[in-house]
C-alpha atoms as a PDB file:
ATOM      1  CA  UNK A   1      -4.264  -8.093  -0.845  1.00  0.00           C
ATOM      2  CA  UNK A   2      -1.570  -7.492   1.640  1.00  0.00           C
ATOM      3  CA  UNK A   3      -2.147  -6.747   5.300  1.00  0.00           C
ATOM      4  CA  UNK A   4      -0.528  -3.335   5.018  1.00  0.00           C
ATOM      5  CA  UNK A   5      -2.286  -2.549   2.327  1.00  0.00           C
ATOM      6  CA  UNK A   6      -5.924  -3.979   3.827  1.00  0.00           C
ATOM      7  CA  UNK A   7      -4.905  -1.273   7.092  1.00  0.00           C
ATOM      8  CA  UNK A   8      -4.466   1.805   4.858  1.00  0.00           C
ATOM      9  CA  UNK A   9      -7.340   1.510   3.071  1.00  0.00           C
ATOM     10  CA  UNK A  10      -9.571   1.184   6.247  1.00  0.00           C
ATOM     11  CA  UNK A  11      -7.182   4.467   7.558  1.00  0.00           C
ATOM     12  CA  UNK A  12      -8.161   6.505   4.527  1.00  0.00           C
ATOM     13  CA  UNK A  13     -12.260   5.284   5.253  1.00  0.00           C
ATOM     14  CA  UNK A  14     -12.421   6.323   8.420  1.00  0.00           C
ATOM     15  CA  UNK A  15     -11.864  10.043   8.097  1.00  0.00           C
ATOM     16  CA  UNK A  16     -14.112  10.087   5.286  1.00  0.00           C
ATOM     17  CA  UNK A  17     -17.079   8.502   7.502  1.00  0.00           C
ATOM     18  CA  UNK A  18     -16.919   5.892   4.763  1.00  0.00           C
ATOM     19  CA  UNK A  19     -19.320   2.893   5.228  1.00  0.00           C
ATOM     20  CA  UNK A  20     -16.993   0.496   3.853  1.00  0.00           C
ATOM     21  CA  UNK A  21     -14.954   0.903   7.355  1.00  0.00           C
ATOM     22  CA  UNK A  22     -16.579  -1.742   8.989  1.00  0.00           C
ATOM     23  CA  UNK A  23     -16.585  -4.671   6.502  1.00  0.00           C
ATOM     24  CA  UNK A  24     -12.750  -3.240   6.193  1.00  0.00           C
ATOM     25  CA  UNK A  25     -11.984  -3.194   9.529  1.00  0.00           C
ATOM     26  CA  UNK A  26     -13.165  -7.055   9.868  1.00  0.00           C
ATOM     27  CA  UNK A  27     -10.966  -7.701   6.833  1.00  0.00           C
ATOM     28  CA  UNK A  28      -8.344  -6.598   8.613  1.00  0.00           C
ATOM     29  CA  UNK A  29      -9.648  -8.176  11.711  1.00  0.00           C
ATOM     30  CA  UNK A  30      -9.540  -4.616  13.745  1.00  0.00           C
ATOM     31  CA  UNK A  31     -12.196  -3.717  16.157  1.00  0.00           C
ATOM     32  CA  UNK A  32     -13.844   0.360  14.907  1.00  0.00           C
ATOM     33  CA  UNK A  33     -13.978   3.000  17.955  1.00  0.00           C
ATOM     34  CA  UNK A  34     -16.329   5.181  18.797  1.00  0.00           C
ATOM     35  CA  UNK A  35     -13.756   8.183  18.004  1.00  0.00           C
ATOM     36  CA  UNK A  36      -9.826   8.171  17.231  1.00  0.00           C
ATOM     37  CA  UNK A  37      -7.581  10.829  17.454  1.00  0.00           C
ATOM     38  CA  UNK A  38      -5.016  11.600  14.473  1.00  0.00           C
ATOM     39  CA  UNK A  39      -1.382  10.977  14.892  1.00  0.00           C
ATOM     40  CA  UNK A  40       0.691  12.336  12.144  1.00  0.00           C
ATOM     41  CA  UNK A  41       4.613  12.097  12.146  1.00  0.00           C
ATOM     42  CA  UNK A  42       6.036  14.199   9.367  1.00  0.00           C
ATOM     43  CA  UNK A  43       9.525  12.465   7.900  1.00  0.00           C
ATOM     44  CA  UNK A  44      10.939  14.944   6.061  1.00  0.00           C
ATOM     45  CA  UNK A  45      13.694  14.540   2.464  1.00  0.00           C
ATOM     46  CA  UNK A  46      14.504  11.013   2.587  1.00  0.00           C
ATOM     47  CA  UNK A  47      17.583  10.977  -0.051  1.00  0.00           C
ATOM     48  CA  UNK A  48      16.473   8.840  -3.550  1.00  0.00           C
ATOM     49  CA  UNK A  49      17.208   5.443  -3.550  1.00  0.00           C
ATOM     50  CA  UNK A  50      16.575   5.408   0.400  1.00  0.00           C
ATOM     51  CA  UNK A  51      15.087   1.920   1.672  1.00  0.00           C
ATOM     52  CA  UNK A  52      11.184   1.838   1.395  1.00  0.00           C
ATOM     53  CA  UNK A  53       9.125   2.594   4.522  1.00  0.00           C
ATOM     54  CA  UNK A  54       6.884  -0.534   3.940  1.00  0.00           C
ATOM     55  CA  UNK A  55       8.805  -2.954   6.537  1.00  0.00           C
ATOM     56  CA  UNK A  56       8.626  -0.176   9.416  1.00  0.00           C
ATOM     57  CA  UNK A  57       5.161   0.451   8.475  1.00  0.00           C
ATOM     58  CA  UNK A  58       4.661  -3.375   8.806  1.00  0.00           C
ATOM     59  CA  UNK A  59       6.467  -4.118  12.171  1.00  0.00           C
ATOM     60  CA  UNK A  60       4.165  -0.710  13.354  1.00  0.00           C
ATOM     61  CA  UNK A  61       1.062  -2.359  12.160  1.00  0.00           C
ATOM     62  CA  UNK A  62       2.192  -5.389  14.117  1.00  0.00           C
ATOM     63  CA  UNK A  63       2.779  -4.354  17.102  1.00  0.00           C
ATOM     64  CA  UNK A  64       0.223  -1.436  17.465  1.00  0.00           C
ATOM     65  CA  UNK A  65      -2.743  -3.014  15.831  1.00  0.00           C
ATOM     66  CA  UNK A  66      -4.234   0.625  14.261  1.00  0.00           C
ATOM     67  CA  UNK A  67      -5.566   1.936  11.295  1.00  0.00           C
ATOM     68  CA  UNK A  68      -2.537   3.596   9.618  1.00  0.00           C
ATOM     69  CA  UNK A  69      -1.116   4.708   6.394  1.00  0.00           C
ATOM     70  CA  UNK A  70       2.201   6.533   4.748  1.00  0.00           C
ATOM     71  CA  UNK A  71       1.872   9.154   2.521  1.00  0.00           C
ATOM     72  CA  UNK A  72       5.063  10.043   0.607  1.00  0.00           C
ATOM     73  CA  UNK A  73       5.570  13.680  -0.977  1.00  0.00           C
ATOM     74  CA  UNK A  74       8.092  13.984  -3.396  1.00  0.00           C
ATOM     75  CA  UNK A  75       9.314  17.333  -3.273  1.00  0.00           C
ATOM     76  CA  UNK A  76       9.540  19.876  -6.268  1.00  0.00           C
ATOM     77  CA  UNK A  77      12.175  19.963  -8.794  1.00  0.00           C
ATOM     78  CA  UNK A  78      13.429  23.783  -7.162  1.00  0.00           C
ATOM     79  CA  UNK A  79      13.166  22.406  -3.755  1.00  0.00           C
ATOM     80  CA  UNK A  80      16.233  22.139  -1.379  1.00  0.00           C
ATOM     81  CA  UNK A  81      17.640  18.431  -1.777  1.00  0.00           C
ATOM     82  CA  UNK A  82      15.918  17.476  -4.828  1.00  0.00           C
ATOM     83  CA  UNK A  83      14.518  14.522  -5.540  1.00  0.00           C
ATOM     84  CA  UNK A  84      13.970  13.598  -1.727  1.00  0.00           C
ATOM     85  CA  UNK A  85      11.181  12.120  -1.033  1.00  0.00           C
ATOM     86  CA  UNK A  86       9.728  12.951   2.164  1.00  0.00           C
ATOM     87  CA  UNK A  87       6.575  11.578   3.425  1.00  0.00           C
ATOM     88  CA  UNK A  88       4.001  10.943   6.651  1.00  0.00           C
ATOM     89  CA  UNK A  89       2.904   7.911   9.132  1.00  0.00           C
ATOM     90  CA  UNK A  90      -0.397   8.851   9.062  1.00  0.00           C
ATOM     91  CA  UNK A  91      -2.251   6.721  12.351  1.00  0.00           C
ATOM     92  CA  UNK A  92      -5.717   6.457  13.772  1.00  0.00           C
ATOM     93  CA  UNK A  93      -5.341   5.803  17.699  1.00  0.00           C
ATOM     94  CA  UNK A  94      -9.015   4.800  19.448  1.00  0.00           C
ATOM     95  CA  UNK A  95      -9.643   7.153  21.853  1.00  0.00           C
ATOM     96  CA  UNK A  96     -10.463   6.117  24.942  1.00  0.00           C
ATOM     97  CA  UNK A  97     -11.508   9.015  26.461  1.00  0.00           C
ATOM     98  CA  UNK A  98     -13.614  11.257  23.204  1.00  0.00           C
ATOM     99  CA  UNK A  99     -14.047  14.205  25.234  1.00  0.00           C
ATOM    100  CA  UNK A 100     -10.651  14.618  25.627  1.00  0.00           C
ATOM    101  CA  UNK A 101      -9.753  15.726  22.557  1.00  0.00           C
ATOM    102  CA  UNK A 102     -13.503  16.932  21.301  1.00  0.00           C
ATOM    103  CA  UNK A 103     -11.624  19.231  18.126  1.00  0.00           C
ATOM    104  CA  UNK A 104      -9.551  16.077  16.910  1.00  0.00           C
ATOM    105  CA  UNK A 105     -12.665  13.062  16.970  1.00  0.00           C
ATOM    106  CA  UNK A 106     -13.600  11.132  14.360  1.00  0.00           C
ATOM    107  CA  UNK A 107     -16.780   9.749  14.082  1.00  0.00           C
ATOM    108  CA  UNK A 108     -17.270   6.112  13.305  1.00  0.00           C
ATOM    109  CA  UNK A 109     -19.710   5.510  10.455  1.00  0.00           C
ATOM    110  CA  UNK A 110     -22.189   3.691  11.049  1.00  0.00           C
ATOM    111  CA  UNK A 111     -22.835   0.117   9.502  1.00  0.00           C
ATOM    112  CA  UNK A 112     -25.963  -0.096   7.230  1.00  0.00           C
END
C-alpha cells in the first residue's frame, strides 16, 4: 500500500479514537501524541482536468511527517464553475502544548 495512502488512513483513525491508530501509525512509522490539533486548508474549484493533488500531498507528507489526508468535493451540477473539483488538506499537527487549544484536542486511543 502506498505511503500516502498508509498516512490517510491513520488521519481518518485518529479522530474517530480508532484503535487501529497505533498499529497504523507504526506502519507508517509515525510516533501517536497525546492530543493534535486540526489543520484544515480549504482549496476551493480546481478547473477539470487540473493536475492531481497526490505529489503535493506526498512532498507534504515528506517533509512534515503528520497524519494527513485530502478530501476532494466535486461541486454540484448548478454550482458556479461546474465540474470543479475543489477539495481539503486535511492535517493532524501533535500538540505540544494540549491545553492550549483544550476545544480543538484529540484524544489518542489507547492501544489494547
Amino acid at each position: 500500500m502506498p505511503y500516502a495512502e498508509q498516512v490517510a488512513m491513520l488521519a481518518r483513525a485518529l479522530p474517530s479514537e480508532n484503535g487501529a491508530a497505533a498499529e497504523l501509525a507504526q506502519r507508517a512509522d509515525m510516533e501517536l501524541a497525546d492530543a493534535y490539533t486540526v489543520l484544515v486548508v480549504r482549496v476551493p474549484g480546481r478547473p477539470p482536468g487540473d493536475r492531481d493533488p497526490e505529489n503535493d500531498i506526498e512532498a507534504l507528507l515528506k517533509t512534515h511527517q503528520v497524519p494527513m489526508r485530502w478530501h476532494t468535493e466535486r461541486e454540484p451540477a448548478d454550482a458556479p464553475g461546474t465540474g470543479a473539483e475543489s477539495g481539503e488538506l486535511i492535517a493532524l499537527i501533535p500538540d505540544s502544548a494540549p491545553a492550549a487549544l483544550p476545544h480543538c484536542r484529540i484524544p489518542t486511543p489507547n492501544p489494547p
